[in-house]
Protein backbone atom coordinates (compact mmCIF):
# COMPACT_ATOMS: atom_id res chain seq x y z
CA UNK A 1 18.17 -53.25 -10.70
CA UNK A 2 16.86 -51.12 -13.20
CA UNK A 3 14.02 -49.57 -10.47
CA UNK A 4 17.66 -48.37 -8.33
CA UNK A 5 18.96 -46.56 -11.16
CA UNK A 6 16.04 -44.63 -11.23
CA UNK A 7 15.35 -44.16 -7.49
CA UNK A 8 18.52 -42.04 -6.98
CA UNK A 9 17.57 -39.82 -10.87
CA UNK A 10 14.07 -39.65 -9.18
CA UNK A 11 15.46 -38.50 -5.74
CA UNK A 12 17.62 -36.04 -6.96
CA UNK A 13 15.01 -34.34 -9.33
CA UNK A 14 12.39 -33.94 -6.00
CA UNK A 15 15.22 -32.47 -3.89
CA UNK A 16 16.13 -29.74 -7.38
CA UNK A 17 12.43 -29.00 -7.36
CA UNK A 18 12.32 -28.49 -3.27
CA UNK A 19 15.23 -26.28 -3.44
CA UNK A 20 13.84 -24.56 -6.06
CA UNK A 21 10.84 -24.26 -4.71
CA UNK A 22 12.88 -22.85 -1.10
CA UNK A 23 14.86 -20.26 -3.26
CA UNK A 24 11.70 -18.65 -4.71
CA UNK A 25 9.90 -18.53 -1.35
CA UNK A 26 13.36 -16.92 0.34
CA UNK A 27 13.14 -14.63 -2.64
CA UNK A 28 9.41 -13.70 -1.92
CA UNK A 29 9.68 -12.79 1.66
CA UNK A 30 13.06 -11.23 1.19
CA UNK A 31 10.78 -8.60 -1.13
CA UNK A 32 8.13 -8.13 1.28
CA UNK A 33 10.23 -7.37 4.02
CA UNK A 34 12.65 -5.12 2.16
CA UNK A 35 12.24 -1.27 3.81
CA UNK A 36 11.86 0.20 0.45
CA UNK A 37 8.89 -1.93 -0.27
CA UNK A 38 7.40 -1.69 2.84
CA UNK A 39 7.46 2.08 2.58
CA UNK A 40 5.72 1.71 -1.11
CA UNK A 41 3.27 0.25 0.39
CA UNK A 42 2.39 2.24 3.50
CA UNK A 43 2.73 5.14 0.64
CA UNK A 44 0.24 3.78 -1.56
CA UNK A 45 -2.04 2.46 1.65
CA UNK A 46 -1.72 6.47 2.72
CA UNK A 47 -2.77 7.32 -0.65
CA UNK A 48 -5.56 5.46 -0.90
CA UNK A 49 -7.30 6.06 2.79
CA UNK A 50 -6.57 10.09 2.06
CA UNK A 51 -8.54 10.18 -1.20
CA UNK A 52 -11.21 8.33 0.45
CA UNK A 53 -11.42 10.98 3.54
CA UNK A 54 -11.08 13.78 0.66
CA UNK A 55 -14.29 12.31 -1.31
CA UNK A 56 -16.18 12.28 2.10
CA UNK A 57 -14.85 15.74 3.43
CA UNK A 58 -15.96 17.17 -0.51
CA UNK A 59 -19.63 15.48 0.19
CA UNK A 60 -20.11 17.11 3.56
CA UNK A 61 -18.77 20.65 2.28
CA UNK A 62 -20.51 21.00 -0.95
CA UNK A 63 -23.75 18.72 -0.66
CA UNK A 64 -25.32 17.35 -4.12
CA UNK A 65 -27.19 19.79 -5.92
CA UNK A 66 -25.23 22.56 -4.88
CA UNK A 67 -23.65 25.12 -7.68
CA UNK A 68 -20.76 23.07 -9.98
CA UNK A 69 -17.94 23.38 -7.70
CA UNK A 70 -16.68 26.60 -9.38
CA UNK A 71 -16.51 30.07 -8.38
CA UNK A 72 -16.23 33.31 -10.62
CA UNK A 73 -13.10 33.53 -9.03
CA UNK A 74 -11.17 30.22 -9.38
CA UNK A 75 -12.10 26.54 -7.57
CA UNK A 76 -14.78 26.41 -4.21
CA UNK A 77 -12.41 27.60 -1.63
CA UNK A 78 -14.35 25.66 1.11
CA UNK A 79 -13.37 22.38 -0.89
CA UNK A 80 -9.56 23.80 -1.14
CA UNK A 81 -9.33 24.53 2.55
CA UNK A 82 -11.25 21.51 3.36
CA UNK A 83 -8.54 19.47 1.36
CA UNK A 84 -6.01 21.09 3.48
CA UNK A 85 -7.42 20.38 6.44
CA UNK A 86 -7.45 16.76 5.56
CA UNK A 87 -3.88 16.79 4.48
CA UNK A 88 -2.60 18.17 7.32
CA UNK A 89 -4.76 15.92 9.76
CA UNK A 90 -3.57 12.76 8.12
CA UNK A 91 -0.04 14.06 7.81
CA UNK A 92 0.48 14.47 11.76
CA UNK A 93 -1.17 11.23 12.31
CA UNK A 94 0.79 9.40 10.01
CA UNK A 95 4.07 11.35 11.92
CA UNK A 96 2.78 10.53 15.23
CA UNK A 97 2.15 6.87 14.45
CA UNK A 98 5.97 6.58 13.53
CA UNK A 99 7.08 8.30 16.46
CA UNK A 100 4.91 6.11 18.94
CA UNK A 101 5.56 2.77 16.82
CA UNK A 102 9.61 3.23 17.07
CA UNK A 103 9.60 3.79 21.42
């Protein structure tokens, strides 16, 4: 009789620790799916893929060996213009991703 008394206590204890379990899994995909955090994310993803293109674009316009980067005059204009180039390139694809993603 003893073993029944327990069964129930036992019972009730796995079904806490599934709900539990449920709530913080809820809880998890409610954060990944929230807009703000999915924009974070894209954000930072952006960030990321545009330094990498910048460190490329800054190899192919000043190649090793070449001067320190710095003019009389201020920073290597080529490398300036180069970076706005890249900025502007990933900008309208990023814009015309949205617009082709929401028709």
């Amino acid at each position: 009789m003893a073993d029944r008394a327990r069964d129930p206590e036992a019972l009730e204890r796995q079904i806490e620790r599934t709900r539990l379990e449920l709530a913080r899994t809820i809880d998890e995909l409610a954060d990944r799916v929230n807009p703000k955090n999915v924009a974070r994310r894209g954000a930072d993803r952006l960030k990321e893929e545009a330094a990498h293109v910048a460190q490329a674009v800054g190899a192919i316009v000043r190649p090793d060996g070449e001067g320190d980067g710095e003019e009389p005059g201020g920073p290597d204009r080529r490398l300036l213009l180069a970076g706005a180039g890249v900025a502007v390139t990933v900008t309208v694809l990023v814009l015309w991703r949205r617009k082709r993603k929401r028709r």
